[in-house]
N, C-alpha and C. Protein backbone atom coordinates (compact mmCIF):
# COMPACT_ATOMS: atom_id res chain seq x y z
N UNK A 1 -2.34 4.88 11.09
CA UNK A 1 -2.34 4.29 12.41
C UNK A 1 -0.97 4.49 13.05
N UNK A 2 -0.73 4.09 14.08
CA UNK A 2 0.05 4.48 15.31
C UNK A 2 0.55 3.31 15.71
N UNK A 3 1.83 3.07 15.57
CA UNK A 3 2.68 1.65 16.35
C UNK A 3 4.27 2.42 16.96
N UNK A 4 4.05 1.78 18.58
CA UNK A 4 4.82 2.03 19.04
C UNK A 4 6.26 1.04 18.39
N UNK A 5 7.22 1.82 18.26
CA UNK A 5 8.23 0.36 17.76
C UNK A 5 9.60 0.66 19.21
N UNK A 6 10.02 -0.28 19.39
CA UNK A 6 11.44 -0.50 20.04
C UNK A 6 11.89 -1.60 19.65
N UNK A 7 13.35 -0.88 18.96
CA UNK A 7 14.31 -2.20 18.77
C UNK A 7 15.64 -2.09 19.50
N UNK A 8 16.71 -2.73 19.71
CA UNK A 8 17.54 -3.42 20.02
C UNK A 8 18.76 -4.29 19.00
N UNK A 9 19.85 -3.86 19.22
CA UNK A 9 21.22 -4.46 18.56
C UNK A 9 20.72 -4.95 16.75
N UNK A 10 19.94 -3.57 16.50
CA UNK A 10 19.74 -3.89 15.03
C UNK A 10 20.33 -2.12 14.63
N UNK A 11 21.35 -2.34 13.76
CA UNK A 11 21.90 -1.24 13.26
C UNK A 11 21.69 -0.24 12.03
N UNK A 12 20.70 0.71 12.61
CA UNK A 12 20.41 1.69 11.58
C UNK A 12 20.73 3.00 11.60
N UNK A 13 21.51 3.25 10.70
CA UNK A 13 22.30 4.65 10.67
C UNK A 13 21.25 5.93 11.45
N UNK A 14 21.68 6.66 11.41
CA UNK A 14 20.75 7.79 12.04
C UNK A 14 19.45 7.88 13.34
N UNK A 15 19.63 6.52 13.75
CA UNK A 15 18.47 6.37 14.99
C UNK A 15 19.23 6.01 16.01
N UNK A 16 19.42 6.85 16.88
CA UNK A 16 19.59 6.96 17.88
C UNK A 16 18.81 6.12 19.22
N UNK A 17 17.64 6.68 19.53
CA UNK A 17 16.93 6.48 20.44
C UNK A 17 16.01 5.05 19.93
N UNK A 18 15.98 4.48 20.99
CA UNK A 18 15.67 2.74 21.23
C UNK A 18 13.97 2.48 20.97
N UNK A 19 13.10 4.20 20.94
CA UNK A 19 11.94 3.81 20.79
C UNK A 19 11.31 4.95 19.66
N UNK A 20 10.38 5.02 19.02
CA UNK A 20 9.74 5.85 18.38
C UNK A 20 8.46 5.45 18.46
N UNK A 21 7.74 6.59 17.78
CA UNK A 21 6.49 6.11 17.54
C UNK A 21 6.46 6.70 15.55
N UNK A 22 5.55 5.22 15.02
CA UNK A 22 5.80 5.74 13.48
C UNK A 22 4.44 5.23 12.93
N UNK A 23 3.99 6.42 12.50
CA UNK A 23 2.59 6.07 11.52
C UNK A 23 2.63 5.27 10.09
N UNK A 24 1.79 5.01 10.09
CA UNK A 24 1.61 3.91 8.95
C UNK A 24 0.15 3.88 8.29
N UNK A 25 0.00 3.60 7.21
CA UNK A 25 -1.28 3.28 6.71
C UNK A 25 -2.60 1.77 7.45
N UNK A 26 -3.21 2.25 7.77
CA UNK A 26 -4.36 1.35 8.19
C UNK A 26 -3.84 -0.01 7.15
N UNK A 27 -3.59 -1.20 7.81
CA UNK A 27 -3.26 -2.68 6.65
C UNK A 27 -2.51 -2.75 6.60
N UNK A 28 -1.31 -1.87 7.60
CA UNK A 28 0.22 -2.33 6.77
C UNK A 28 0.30 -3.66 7.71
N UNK A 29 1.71 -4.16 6.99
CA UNK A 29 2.42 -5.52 7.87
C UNK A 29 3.84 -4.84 8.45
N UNK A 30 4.16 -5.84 9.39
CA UNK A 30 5.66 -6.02 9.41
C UNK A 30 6.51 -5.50 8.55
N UNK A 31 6.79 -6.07 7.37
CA UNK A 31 7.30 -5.87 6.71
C UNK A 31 6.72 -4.32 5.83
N UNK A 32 5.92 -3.79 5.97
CA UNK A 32 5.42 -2.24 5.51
C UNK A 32 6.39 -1.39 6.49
N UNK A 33 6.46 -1.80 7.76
CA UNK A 33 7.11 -1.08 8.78
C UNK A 33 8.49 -0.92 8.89
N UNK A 34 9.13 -2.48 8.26
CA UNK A 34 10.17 -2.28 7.97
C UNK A 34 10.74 -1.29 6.58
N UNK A 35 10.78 -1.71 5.83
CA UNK A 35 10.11 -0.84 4.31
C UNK A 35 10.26 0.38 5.10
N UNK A 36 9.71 1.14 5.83
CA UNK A 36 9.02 2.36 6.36
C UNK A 36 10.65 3.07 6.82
N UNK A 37 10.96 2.02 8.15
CA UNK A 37 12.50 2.22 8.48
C UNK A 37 13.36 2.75 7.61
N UNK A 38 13.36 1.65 6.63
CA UNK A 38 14.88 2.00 5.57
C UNK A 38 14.70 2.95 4.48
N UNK A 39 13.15 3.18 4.60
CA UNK A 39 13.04 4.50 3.64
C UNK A 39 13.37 5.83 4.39
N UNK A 40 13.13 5.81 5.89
CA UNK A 40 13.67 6.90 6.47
C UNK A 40 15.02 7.27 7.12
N UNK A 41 15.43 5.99 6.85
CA UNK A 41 17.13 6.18 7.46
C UNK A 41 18.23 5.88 6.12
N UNK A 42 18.35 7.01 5.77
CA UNK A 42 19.51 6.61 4.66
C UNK A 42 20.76 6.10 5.13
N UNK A 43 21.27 5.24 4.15
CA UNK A 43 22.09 4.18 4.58
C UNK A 43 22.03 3.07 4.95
N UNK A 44 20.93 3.29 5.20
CA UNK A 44 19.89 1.27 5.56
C UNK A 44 19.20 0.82 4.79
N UNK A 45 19.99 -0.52 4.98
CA UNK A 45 19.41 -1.40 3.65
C UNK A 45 18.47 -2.48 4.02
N UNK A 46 18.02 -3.15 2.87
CA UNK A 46 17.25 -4.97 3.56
C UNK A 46 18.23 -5.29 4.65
N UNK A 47 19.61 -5.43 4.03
CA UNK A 47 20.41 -6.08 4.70
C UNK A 47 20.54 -5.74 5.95
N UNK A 48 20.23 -4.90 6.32
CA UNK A 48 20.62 -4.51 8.07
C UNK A 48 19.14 -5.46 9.31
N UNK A 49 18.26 -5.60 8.18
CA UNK A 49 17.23 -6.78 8.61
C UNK A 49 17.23 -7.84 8.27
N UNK A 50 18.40 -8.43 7.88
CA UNK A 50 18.26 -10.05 7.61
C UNK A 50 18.44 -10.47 8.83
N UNK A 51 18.93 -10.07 9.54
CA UNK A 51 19.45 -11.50 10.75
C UNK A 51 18.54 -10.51 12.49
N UNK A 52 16.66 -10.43 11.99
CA UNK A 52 16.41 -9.83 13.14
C UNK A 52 14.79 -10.77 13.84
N UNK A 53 14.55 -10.74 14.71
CA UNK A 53 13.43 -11.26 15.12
C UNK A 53 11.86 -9.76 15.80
N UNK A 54 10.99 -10.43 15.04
CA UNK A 54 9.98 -9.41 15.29
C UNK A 54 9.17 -9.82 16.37
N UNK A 55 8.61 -8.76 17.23
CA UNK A 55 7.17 -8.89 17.81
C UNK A 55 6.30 -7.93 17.74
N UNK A 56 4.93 -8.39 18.03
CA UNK A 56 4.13 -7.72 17.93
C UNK A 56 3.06 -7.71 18.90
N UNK A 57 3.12 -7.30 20.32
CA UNK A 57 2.69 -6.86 20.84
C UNK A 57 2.62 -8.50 21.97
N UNK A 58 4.16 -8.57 22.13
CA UNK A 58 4.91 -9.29 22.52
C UNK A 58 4.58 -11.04 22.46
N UNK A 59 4.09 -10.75 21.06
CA UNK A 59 3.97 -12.49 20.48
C UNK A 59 4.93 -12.54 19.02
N UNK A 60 5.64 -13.44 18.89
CA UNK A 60 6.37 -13.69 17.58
C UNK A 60 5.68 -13.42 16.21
N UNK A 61 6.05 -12.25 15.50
CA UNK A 61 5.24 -11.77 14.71
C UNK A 61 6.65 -12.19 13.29
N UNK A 62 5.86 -12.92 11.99
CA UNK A 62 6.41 -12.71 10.52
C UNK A 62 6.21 -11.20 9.93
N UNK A 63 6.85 -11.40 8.75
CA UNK A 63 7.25 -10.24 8.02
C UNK A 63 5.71 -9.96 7.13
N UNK A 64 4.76 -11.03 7.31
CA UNK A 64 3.48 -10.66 7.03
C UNK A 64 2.30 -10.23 7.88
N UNK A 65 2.82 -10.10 9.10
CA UNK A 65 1.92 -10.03 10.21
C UNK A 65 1.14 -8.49 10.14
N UNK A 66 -0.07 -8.31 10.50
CA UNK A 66 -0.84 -7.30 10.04
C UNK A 66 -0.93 -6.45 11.47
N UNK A 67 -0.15 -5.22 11.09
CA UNK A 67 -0.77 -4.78 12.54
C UNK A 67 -1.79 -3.42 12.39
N UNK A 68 -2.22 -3.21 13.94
CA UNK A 68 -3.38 -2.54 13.98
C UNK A 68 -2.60 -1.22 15.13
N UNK A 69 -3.79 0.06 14.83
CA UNK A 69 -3.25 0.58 15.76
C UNK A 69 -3.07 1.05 17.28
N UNK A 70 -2.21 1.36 17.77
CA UNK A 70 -1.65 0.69 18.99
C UNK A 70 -0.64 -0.02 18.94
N UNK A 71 -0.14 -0.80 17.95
CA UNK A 71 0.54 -2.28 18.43
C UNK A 71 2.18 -1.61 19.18
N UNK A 72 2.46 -2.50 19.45
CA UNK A 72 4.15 -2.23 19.91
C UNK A 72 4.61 -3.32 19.24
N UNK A 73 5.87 -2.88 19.02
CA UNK A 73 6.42 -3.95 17.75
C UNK A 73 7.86 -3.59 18.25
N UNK A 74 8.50 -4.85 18.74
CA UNK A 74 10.03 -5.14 19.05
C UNK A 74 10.51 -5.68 18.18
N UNK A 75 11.54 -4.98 17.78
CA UNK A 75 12.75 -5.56 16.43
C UNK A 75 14.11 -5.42 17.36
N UNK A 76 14.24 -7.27 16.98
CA UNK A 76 15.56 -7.45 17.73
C UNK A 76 16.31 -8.42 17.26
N UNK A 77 17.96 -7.83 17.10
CA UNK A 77 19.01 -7.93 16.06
C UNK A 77 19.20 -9.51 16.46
N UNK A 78 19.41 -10.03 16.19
CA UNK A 78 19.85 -11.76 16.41
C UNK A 78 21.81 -11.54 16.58
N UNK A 79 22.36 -11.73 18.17
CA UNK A 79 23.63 -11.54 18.23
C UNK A 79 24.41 -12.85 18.44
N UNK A 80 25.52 -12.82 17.50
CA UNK A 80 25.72 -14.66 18.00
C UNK A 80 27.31 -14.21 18.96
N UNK A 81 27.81 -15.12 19.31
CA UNK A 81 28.75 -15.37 20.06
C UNK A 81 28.97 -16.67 20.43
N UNK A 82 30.15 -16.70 21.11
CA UNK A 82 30.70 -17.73 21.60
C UNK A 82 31.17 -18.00 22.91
């Protein structure tokens, strides 16, 4: 299946551009997609997704959330300041 992804102020070596499109197996989750990421960007770890917020097809999606295809899925870095 087919999920559009765009993320934002989440730092992964070698991706450039803010959107892709990335296939996946029919059943994956969130977290398959992520998995998916850091297997294709060397140098990225869990850790570059601890501190991020997901959606999925612009409702607050967990790291178990099942998507289908089509979905759009926003991954976005959590930035703190002061």
């Amino acid at each position: 299946m087919r999920i559009e992804m765009k993320y934002i102020g989440v730092p992964l070596a070698g991706m450039t551009n803010a959107r892709r499109t990335v296939t996946l197996p029919e059943g994956s989750t969130v977290d398959a997609l992520i998995q998916s990421l850091i297997d294709d960007s060397p140098g990225t770890s869990r850790d570059n997704f601890r501190s991020v917020t997901c959606m999925v097809n612009k409702k607050n999606a967990g790291p178990n959330t099942m998507l289908h295809d089509g979905d759009e899925v926003f991954i976005l870095g959590i930035l703190g300041g002061g």
